[in-house]
Protein backbone atom coordinates (compact mmCIF):
# COMPACT_ATOMS: atom_id res chain seq x y z
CA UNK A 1 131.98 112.48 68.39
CA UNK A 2 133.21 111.29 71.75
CA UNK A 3 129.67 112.29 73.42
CA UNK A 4 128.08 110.04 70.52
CA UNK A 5 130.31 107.32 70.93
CA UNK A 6 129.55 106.85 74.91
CA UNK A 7 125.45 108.21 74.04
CA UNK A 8 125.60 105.15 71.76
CA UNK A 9 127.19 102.54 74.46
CA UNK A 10 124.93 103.45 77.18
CA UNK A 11 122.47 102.19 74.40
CA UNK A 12 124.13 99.25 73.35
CA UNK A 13 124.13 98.51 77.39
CA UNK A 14 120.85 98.89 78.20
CA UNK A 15 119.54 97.20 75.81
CA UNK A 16 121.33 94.37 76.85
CA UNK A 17 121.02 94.62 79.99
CA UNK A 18 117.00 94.45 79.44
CA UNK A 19 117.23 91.62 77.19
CA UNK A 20 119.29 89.81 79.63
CA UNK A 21 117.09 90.48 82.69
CA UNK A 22 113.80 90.00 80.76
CA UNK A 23 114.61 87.20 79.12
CA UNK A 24 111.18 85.71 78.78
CA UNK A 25 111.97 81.64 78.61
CA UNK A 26 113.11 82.25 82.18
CA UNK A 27 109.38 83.88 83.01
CA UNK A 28 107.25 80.90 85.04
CA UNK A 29 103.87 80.72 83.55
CA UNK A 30 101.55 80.95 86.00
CA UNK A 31 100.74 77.88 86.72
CA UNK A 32 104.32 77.04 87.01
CA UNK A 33 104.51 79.78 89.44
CA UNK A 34 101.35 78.41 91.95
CA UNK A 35 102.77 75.00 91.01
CA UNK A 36 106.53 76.38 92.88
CA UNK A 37 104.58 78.38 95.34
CA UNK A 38 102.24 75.36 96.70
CA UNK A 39 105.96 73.51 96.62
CA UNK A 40 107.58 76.23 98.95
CA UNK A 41 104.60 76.57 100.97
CA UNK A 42 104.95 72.63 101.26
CA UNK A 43 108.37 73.29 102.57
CA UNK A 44 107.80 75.91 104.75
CA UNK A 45 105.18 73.41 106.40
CA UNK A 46 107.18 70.82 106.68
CA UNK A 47 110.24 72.80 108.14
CA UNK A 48 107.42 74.32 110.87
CA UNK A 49 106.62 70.80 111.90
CA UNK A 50 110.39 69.55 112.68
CA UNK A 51 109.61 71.98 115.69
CA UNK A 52 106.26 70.26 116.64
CA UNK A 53 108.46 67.10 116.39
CA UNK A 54 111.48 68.13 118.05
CA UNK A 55 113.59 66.80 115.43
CA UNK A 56 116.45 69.10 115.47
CA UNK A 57 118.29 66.81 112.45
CA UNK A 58 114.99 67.46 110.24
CA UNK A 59 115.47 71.09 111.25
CA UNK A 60 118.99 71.44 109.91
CA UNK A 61 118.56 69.41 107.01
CA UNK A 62 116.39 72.65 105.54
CA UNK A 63 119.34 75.14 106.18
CA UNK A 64 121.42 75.77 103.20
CA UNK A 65 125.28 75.87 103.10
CA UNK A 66 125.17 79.49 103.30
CA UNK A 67 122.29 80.03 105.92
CA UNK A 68 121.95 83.58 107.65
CA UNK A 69 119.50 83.82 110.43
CA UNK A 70 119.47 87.18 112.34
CA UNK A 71 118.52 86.04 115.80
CA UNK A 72 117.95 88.94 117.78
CA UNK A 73 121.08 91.10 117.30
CA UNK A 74 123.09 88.11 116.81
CA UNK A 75 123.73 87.02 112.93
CA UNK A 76 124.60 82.93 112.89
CA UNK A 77 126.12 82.06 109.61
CA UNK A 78 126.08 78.18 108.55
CA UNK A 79 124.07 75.39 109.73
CA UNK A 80 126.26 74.31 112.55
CA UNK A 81 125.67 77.78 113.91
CA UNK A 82 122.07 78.10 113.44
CA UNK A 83 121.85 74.35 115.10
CA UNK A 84 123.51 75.15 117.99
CA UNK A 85 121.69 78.34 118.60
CA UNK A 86 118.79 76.55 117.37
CA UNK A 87 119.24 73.40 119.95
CA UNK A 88 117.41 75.06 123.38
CA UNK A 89 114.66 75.40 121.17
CA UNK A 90 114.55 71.60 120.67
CA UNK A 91 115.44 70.49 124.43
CA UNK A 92 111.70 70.38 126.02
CA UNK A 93 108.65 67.79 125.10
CA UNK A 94 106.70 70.84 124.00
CA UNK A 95 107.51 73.28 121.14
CA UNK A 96 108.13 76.95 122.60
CA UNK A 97 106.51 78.17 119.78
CA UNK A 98 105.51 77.21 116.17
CA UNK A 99 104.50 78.97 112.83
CA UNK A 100 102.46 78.68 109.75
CA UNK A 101 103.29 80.95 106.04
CA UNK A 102 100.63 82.95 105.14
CA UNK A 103 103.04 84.94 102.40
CA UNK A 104 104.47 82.99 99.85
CA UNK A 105 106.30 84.09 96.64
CA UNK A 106 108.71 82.34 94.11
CA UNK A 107 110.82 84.82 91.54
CA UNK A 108 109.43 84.40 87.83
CA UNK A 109 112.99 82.09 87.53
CA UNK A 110 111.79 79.84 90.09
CA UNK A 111 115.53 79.96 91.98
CA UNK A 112 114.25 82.04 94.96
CA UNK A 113 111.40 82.45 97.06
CA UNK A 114 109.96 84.46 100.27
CA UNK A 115 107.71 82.96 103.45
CA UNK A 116 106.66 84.82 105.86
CA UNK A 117 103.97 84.37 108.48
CA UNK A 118 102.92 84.81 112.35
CA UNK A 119 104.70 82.94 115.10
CA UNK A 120 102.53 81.66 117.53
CA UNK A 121 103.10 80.64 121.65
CA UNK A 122 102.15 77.41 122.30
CA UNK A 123 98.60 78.67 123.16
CA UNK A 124 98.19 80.18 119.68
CA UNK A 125 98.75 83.94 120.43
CA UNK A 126 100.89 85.84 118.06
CA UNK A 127 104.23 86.64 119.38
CA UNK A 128 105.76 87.69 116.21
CA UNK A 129 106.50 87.09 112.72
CA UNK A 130 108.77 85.58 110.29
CA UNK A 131 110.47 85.83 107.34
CA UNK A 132 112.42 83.92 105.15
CA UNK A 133 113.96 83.82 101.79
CA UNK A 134 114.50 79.94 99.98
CA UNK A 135 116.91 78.86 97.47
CA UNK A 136 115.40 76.20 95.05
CA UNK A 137 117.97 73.35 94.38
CA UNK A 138 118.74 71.91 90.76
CA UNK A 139 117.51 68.68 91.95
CA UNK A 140 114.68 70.35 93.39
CA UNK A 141 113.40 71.26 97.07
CA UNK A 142 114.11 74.10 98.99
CA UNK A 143 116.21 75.61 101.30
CA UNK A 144 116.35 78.37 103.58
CA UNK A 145 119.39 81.11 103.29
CA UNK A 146 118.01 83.90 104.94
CA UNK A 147 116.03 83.92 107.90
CA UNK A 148 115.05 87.04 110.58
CA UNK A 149 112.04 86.78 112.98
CA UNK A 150 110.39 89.92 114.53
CA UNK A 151 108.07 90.58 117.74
């Protein structure tokens, strides 16, 4: 009876558990999903260029609260960290290097997405890649809590 009784929960549980995580009015249609991936492909753009315009405030205004960027073996945590790490970046007339997403996905809920895409020298050779993972705010926009770049 005891082996029936738990046989039976582990039912009961995982059917809930699929109804929870498949809950289909959270699904994005897709045109709801190119609709948020255009948007975060937007963003990702327009966080790219606060590097071609040395705007360091512009930069920081597209970290979230709870930012993580792995920069080299270093892991900042918080926009006044990534900022100040961030700042040498910022200090000559010309960009050290820029970047452009080619990947872009949004989860079916539309609360997360993923950019990634080549970072360029200021010559346009590939020096390495990034990626980066977006929270989208209730109010709507985007920003970044996870960032790690790569050679």
């Amino acid at each position: 009876m005891r082996r029936q009784h738990r046989i039976v929960m582990a039912l009961v549980l995982a059917a809930g558990f699929f109804a929870v995580s498949h809950d289909s009015s959270t699904l994005a249609s897709d045109e709801e999903a190119t609709e948020l991936e255009n948007e975060l492909r937007a963003a990702e753009r327009a966080f790219a260029k606060t590097m071609a315009d040395r705007d360091l405030d512009a930069f920081s205004a597209f970290l979230s609260p709870e930012v993580v960027f792995f920069s080299g073996e270093e892991v900042l945590r918080g926009p006044h960290a990534v900022s100040r790490a961030w700042a040498r970046f910022f200090e000559d007339e010309e960009a050290p290097f820029s970047w452009e997403p080619e990947a872009v996905a949004v989860l079916d809920s539309g609360t997360l997405g993923f950019t990634s895409g080549p970072v360029l020298d200021p010559e346009g050779a590939r020096i390495g890649t990034f990626n980066s993972v977006w929270r989208r705010l209730p109010t709507g926009g985007w920003r970044i809590v996870f960032d790690r770049g790569c050679p």
